[in-house]
C-alpha atoms as a PDB file:
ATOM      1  CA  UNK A   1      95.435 164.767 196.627  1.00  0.00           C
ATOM      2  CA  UNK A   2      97.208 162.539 194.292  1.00  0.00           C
ATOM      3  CA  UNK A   3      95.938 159.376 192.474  1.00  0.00           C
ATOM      4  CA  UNK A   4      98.604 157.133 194.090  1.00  0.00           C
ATOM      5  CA  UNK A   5      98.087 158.776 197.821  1.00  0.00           C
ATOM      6  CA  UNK A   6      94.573 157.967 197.801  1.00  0.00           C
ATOM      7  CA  UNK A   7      94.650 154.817 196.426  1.00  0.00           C
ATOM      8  CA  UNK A   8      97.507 154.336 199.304  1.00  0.00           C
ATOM      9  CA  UNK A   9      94.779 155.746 201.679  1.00  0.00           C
ATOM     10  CA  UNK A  10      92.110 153.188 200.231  1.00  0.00           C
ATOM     11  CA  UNK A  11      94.376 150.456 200.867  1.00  0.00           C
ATOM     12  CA  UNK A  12      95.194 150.794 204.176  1.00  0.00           C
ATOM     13  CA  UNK A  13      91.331 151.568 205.028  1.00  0.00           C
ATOM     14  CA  UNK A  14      90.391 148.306 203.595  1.00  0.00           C
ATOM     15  CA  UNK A  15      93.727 146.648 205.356  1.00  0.00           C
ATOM     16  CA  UNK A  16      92.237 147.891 208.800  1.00  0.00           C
ATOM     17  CA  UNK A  17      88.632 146.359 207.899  1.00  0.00           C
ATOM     18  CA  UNK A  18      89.802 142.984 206.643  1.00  0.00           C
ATOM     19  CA  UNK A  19      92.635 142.560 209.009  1.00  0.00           C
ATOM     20  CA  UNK A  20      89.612 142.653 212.082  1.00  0.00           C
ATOM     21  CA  UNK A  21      87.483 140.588 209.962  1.00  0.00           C
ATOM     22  CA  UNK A  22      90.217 137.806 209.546  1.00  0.00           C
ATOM     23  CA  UNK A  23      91.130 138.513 213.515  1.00  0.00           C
ATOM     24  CA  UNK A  24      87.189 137.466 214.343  1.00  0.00           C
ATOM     25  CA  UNK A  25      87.096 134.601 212.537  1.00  0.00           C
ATOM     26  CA  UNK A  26      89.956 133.095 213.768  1.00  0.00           C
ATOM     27  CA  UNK A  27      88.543 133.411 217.393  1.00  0.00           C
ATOM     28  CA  UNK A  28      85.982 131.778 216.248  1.00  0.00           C
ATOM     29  CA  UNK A  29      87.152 128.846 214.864  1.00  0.00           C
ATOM     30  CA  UNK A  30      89.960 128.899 218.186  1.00  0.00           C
ATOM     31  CA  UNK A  31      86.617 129.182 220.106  1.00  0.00           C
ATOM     32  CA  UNK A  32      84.415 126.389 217.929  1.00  0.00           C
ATOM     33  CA  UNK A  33      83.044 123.291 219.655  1.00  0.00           C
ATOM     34  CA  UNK A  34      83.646 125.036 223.000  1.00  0.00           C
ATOM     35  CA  UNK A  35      79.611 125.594 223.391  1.00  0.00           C
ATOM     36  CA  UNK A  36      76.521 123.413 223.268  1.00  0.00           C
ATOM     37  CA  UNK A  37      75.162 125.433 220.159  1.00  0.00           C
ATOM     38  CA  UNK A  38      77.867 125.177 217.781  1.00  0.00           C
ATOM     39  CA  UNK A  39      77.939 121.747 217.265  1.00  0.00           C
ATOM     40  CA  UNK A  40      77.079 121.501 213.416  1.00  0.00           C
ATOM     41  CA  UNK A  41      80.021 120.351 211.166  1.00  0.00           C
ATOM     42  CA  UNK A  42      79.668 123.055 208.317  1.00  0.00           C
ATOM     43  CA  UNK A  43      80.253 126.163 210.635  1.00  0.00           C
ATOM     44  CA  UNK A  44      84.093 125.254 210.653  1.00  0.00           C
ATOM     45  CA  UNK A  45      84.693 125.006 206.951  1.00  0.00           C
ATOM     46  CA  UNK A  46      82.907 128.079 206.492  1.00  0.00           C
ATOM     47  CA  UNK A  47      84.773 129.879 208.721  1.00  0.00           C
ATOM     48  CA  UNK A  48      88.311 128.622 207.370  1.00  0.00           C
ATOM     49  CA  UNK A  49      86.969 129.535 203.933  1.00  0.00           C
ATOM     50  CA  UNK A  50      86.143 132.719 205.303  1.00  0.00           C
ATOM     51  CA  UNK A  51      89.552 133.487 207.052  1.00  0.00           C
ATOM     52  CA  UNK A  52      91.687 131.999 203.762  1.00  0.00           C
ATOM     53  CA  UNK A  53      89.630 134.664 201.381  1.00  0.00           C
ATOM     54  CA  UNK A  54      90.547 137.441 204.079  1.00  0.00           C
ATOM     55  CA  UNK A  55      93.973 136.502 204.273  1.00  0.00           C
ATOM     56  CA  UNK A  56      94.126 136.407 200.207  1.00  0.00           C
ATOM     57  CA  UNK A  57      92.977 139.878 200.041  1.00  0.00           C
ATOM     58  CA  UNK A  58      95.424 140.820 202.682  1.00  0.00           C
ATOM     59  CA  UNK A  59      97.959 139.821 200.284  1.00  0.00           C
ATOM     60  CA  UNK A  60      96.324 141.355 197.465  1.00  0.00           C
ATOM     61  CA  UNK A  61      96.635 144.763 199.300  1.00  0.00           C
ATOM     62  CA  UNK A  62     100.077 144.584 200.642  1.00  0.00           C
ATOM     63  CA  UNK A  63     101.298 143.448 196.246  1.00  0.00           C
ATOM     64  CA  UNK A  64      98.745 146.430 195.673  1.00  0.00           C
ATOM     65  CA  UNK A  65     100.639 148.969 197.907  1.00  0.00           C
ATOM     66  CA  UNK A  66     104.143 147.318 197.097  1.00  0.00           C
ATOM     67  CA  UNK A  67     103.481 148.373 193.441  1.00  0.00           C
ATOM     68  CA  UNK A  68     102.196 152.070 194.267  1.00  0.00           C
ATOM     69  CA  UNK A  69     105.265 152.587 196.564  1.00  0.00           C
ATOM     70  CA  UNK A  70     107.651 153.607 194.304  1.00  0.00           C
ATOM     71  CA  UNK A  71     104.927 156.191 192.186  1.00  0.00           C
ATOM     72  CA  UNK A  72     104.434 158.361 195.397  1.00  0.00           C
ATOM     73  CA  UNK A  73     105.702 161.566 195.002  1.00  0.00           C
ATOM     74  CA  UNK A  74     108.152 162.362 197.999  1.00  0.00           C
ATOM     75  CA  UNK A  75     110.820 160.046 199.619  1.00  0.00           C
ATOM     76  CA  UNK A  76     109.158 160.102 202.814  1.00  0.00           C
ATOM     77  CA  UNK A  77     106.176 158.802 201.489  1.00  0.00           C
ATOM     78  CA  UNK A  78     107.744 155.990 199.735  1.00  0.00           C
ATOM     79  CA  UNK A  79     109.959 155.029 202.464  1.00  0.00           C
ATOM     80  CA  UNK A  80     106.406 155.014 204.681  1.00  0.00           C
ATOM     81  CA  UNK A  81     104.965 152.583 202.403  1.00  0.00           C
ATOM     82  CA  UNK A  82     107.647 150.563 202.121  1.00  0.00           C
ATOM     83  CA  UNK A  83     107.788 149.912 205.836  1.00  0.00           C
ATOM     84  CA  UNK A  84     103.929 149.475 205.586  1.00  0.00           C
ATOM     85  CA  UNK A  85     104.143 147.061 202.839  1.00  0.00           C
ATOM     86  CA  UNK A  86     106.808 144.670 205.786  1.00  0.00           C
ATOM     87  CA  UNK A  87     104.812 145.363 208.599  1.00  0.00           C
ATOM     88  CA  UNK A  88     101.494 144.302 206.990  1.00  0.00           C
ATOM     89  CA  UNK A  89     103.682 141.078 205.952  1.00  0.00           C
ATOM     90  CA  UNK A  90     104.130 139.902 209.285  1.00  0.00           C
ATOM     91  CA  UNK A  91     101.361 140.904 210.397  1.00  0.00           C
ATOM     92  CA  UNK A  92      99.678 138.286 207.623  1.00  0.00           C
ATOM     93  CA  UNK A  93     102.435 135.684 208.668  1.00  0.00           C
ATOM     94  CA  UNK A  94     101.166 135.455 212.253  1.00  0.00           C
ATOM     95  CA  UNK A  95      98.009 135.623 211.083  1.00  0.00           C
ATOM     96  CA  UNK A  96      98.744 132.497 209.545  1.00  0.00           C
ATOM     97  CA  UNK A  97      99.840 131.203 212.501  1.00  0.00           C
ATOM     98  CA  UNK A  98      97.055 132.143 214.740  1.00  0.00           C
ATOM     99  CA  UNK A  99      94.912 130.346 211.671  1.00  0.00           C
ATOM    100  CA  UNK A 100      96.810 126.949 212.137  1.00  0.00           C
ATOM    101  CA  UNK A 101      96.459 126.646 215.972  1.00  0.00           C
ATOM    102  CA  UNK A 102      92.911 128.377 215.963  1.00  0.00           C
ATOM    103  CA  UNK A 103      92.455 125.187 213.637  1.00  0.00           C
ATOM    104  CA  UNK A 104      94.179 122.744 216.284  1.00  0.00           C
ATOM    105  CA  UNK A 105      92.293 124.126 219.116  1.00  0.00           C
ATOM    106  CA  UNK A 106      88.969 123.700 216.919  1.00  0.00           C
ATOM    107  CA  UNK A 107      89.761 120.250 216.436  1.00  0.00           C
ATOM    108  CA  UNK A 108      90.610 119.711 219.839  1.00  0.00           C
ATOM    109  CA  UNK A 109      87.379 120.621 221.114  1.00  0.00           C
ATOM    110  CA  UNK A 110      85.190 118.940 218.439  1.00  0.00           C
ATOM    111  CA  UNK A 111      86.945 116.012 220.074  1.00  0.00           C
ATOM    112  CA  UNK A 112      85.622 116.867 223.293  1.00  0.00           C
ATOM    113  CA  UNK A 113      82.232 117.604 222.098  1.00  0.00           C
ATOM    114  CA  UNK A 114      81.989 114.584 219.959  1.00  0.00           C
ATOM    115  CA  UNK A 115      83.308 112.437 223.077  1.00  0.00           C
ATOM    116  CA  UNK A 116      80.431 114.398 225.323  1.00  0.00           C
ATOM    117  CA  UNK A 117      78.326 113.924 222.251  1.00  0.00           C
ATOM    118  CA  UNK A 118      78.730 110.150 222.142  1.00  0.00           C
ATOM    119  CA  UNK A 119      78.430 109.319 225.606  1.00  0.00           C
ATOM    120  CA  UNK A 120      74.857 111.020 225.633  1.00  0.00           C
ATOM    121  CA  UNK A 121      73.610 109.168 222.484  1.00  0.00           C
ATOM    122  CA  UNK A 122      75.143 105.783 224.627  1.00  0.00           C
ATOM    123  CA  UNK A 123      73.090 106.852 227.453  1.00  0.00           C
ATOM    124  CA  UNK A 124      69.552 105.596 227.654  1.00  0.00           C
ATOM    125  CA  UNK A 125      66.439 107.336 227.792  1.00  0.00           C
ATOM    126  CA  UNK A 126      64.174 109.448 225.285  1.00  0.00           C
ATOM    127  CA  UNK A 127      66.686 112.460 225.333  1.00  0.00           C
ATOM    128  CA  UNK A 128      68.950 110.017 223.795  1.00  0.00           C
ATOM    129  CA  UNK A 129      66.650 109.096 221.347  1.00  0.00           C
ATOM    130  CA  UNK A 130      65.539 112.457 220.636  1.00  0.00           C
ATOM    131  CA  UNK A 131      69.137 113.023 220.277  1.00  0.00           C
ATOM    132  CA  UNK A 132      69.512 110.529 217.706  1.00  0.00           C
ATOM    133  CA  UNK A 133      67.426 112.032 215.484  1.00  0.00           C
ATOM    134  CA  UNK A 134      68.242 115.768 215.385  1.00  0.00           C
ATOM    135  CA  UNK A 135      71.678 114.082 214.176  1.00  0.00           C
ATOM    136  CA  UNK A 136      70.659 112.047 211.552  1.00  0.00           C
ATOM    137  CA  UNK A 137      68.340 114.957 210.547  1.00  0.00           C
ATOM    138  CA  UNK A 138      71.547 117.804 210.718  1.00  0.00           C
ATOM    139  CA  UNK A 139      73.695 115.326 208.882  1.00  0.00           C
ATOM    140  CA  UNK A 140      71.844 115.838 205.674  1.00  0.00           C
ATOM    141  CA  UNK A 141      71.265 119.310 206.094  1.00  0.00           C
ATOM    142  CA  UNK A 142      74.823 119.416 206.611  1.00  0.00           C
ATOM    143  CA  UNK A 143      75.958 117.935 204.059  1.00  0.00           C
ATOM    144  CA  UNK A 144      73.963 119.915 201.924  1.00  0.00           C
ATOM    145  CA  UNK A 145      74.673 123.502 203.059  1.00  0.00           C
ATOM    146  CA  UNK A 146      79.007 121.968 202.933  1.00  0.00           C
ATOM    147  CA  UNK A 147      78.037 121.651 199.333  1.00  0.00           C
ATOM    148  CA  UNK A 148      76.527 125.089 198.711  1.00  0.00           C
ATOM    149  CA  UNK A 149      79.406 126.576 201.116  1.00  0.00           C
ATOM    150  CA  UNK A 150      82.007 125.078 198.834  1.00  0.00           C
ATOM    151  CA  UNK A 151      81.047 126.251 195.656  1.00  0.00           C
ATOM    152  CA  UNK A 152      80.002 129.445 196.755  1.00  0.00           C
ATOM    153  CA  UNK A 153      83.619 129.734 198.039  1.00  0.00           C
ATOM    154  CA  UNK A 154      85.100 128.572 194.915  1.00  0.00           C
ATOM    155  CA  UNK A 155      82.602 131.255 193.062  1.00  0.00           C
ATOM    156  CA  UNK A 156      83.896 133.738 195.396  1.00  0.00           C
ATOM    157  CA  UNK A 157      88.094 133.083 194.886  1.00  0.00           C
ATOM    158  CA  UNK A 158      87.638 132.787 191.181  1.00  0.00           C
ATOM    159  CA  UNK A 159      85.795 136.595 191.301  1.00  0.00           C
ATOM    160  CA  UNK A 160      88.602 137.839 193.247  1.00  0.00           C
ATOM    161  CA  UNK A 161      91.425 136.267 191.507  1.00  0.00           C
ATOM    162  CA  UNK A 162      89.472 138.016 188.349  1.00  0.00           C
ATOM    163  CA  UNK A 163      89.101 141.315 189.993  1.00  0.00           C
ATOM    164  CA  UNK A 164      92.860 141.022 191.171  1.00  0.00           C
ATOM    165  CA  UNK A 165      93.720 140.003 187.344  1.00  0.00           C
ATOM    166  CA  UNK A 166      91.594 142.967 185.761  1.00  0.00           C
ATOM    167  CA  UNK A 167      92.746 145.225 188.157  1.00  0.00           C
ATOM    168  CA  UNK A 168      96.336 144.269 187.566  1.00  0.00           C
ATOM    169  CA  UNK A 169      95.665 144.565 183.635  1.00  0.00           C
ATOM    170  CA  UNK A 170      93.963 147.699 183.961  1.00  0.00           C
ATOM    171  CA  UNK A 171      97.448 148.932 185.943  1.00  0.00           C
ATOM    172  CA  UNK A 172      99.328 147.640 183.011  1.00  0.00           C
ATOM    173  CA  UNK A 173      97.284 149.542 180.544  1.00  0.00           C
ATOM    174  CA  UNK A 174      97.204 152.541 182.471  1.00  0.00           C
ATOM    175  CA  UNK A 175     100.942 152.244 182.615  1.00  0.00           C
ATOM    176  CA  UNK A 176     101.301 151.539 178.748  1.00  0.00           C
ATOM    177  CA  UNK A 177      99.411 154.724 177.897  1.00  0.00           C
ATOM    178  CA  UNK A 178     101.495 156.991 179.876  1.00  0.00           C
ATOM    179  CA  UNK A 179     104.634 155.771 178.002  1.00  0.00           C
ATOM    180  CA  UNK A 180     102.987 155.729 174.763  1.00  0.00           C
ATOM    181  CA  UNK A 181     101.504 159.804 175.647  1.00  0.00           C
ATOM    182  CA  UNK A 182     105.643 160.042 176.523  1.00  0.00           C
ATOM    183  CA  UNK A 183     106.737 158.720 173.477  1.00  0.00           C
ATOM    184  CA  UNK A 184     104.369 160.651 171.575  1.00  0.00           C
ATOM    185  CA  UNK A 185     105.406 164.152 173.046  1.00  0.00           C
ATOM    186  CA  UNK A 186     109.173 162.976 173.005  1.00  0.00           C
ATOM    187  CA  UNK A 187     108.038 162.425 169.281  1.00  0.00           C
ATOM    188  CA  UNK A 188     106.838 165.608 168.892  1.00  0.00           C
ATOM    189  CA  UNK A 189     109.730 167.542 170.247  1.00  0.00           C
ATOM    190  CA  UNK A 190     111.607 165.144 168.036  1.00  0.00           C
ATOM    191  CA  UNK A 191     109.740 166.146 164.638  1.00  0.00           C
ATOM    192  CA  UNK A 192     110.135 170.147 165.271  1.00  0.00           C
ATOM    193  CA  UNK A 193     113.769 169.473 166.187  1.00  0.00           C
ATOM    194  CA  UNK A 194     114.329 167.560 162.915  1.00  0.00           C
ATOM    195  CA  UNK A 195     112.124 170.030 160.933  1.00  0.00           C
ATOM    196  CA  UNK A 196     114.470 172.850 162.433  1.00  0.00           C
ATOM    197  CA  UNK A 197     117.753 170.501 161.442  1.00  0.00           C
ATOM    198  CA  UNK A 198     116.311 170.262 157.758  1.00  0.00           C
ATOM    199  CA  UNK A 199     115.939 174.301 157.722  1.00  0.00           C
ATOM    200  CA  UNK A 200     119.217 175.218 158.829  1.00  0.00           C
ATOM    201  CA  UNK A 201     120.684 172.173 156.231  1.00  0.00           C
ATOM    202  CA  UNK A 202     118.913 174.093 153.592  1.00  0.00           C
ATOM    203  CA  UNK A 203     120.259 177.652 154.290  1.00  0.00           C
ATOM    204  CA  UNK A 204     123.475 176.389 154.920  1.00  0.00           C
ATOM    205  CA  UNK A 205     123.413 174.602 151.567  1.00  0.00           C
ATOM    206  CA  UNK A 206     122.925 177.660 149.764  1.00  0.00           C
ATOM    207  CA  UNK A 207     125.188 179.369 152.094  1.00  0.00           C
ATOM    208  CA  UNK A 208     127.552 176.765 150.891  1.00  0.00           C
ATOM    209  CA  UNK A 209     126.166 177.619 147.096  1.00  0.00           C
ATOM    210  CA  UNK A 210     126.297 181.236 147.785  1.00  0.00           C
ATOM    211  CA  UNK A 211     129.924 181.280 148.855  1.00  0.00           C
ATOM    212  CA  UNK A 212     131.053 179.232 146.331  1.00  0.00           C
ATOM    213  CA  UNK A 213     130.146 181.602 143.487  1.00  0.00           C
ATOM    214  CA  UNK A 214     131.691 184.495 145.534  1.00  0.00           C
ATOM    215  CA  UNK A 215     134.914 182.711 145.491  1.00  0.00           C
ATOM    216  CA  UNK A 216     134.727 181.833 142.309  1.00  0.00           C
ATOM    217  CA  UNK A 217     133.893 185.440 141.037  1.00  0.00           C
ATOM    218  CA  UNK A 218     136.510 186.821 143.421  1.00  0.00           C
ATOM    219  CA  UNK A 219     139.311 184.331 141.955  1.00  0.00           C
ATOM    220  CA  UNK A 220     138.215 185.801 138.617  1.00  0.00           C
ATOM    221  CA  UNK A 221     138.819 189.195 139.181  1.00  0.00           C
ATOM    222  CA  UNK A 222     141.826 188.367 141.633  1.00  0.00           C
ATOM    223  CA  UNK A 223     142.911 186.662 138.377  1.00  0.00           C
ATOM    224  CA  UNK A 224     142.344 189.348 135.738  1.00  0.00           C
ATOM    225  CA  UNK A 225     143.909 192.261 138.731  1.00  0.00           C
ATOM    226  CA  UNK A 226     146.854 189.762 138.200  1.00  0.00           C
ATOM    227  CA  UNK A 227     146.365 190.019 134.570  1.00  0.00           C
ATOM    228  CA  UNK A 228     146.421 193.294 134.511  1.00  0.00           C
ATOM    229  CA  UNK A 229     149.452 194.219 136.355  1.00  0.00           C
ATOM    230  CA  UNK A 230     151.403 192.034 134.483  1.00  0.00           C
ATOM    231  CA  UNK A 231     150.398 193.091 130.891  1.00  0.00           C
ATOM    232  CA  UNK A 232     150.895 196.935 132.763  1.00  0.00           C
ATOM    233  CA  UNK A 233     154.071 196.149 134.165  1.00  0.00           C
ATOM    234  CA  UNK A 234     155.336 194.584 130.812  1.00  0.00           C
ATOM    235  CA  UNK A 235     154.428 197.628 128.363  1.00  0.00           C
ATOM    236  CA  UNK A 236     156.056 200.049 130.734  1.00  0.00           C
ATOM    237  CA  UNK A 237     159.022 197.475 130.814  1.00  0.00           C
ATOM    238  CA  UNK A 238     159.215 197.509 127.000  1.00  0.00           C
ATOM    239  CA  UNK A 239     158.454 201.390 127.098  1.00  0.00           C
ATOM    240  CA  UNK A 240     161.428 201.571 129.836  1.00  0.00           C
ATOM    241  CA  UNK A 241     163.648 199.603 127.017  1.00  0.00           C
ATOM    242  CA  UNK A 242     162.517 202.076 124.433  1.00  0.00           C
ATOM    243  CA  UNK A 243     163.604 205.008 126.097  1.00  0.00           C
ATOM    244  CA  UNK A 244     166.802 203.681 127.062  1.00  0.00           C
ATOM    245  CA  UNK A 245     167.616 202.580 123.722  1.00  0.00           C
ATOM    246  CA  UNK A 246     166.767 206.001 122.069  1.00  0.00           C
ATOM    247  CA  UNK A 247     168.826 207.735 124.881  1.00  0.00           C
ATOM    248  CA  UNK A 248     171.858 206.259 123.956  1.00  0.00           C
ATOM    249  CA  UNK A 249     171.238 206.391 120.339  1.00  0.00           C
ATOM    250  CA  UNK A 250     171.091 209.951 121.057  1.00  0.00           C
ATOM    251  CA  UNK A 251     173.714 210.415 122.846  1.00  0.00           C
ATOM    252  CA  UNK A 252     176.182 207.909 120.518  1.00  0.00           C
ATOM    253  CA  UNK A 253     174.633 210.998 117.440  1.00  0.00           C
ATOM    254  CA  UNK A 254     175.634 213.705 119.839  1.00  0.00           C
ATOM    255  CA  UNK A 255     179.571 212.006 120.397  1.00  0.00           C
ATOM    256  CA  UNK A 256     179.655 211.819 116.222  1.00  0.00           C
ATOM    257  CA  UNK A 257     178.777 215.927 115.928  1.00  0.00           C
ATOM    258  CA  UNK A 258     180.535 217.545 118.294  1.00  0.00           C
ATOM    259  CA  UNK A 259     184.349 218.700 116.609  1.00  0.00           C
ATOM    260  CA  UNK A 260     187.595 216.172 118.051  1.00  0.00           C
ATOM    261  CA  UNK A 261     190.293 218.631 119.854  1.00  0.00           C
ATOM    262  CA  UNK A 262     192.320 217.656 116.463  1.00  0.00           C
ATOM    263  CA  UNK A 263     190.173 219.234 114.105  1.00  0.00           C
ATOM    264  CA  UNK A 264     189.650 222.765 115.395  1.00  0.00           C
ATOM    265  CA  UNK A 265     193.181 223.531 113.957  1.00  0.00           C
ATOM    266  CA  UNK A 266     192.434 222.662 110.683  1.00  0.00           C
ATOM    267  CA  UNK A 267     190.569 225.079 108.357  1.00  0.00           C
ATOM    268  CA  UNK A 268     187.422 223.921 106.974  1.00  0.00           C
ATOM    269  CA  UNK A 269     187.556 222.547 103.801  1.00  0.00           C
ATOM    270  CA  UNK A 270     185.374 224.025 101.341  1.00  0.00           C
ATOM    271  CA  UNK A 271     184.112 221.832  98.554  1.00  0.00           C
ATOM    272  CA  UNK A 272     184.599 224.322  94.819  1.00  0.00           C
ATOM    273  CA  UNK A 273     182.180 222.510  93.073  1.00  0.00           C
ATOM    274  CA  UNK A 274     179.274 222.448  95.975  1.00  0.00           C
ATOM    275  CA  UNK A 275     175.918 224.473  94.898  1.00  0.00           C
ATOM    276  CA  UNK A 276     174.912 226.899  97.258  1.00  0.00           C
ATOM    277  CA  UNK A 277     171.958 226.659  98.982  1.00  0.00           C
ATOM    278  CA  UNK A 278     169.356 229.205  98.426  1.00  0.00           C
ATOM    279  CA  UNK A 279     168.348 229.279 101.622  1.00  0.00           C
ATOM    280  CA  UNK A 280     171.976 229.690 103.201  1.00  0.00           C
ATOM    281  CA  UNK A 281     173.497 233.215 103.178  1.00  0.00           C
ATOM    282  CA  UNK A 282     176.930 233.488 101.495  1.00  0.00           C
ATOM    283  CA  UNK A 283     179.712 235.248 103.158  1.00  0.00           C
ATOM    284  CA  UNK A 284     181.030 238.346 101.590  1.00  0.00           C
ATOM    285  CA  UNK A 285     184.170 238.248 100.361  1.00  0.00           C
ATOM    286  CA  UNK A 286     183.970 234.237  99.714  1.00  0.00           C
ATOM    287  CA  UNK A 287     184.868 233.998  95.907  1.00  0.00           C
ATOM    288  CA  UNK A 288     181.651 232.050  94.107  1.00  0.00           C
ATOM    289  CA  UNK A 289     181.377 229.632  91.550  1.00  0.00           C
ATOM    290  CA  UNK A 290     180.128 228.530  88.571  1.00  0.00           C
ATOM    291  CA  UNK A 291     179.310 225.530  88.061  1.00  0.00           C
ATOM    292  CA  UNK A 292     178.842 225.873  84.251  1.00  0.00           C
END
């Protein structure tokens, strides 16, 4: 079973035991100075003492259960002790009630008994007398167990106001260490999150690094490729111009050989003083000079 329910189930346990208790001495204090025997002065004030710490521990029950309601751990459950926690509250109201006219009727009939009382101590006779005496006797036994009964009852409300006090402390503490054990595993997830964060910072950093010098190296070669082609395309552009040029040359040398229409009707002139060369054949029948 769960904390909560049982201290729920403790509660209501003691509720049921005090609630009779408190119910028993009222009747008794509706039903004082009704009989010869309870005639002594002290039996009342105990008796209201005795009903006023009942009724305070009523109280401290239902604030008890009040606070536990919402910690139970189905709806049906709180909604149970919620209804508790009202019924028990006027229950202790007409309690109250029942306290104030068990209180009148007490009065009422110490009237009566003292009215009985004091026309048998004006009668004559040795029962009067006798009467008398017992009185005067009670009164300062009464007066001294009043005394007693008081501080007693005093002693008693300032334990139970502690107990209430240490118990609602110890609630308090209870309740500080389960948000501090929360905090501290919220802190926990917290730290491996962050030490995650910082890991994935890192590798992305020299990601970041990483990429950078590929770039950089691939603008480089990008850049010399570029380079390249250019210095490439420029030679064969010169080598292009080259050609060209010694094309046409050629073919302006070829135009300047090559006989005019004009000339193939002329003879060929033949120079008298040339030397022949050694190498070149004469014709026969070509007349050769000297040129000695």
């Amino acid at each position: 079973m769960d904390e909560v329910v049982q201290q729920v189930e403790n509660a209501k346990k003691e509720w049921e035991e005090t609630f009779n208790k408190a119910q028993e001495h009222i009747n008794s204090i509706h039903n004082f100075g009704k009989s010869r025997t309870e005639k002594s002065a002290s039996s009342l004030p105990r008796l209201n003492a005795l009903a006023q710490d009942e009724l305070g521990l009523l109280n401290s029950l239902q604030f008890k259960v009040d606070v536990l309601a919402p910690q139970l751990p189905s709806n049906d459950q709180v909604e149970f002790a919620v209804s508790l926690v009202k019924s028990w509250k006027n229950q202790i109201q007409r309690l109250r009630l029942n306290l104030r006219n068990a209180n009148l009727q007490a009065k009422e009939n110490t009237r009566k008994a003292a009215k009985e009382e004091r026309e048998l101590l004006l009668g004559g006779g040795e029962e009067s007398t006798i009467r008398r005496r017992n009185l005067q006797t009670k009164a300062g036994m009464t007066s001294a167990a009043e005394t007693i009964t008081d501080s007693l009852r005093r002693t008693r409300q300032l334990m139970v106001q502690e107990v209430e006090r240490s118990g609602s402390t110890l609630m308090a503490f209870e309740e500080s260490t389960g948000v501090l054990k929360k905090a501290e595993s919220e802190y926990k997830g917290h730290r491996s999150l962050l030490m995650r964060t910082r890991n994935l910072l890192s590798t992305m950093q020299r990601q970041d690094v990483l990429d950078r010098v590929i770039l950089a190296v691939g603008f480089l070669l990008f850049s010399l490729a570029v380079l390249y082609v250019v210095s490439k395309r420029i030679g064969i552009l010169k080598l292009q111009r080259t050609v060209t040029a010694a094309i046409r040359s050629g073919m302006a040398g070829q135009a300047n050989i090559l006989p005019r229409p004009g000339d193939l009707l002329q003879p060929p002139r033949v120079h008298h003083n040339a030397v022949p060369d050694p190498g070149v054949d004469v014709a026969l029948g070509q007349p050769m000079h000297d040129e000695l």
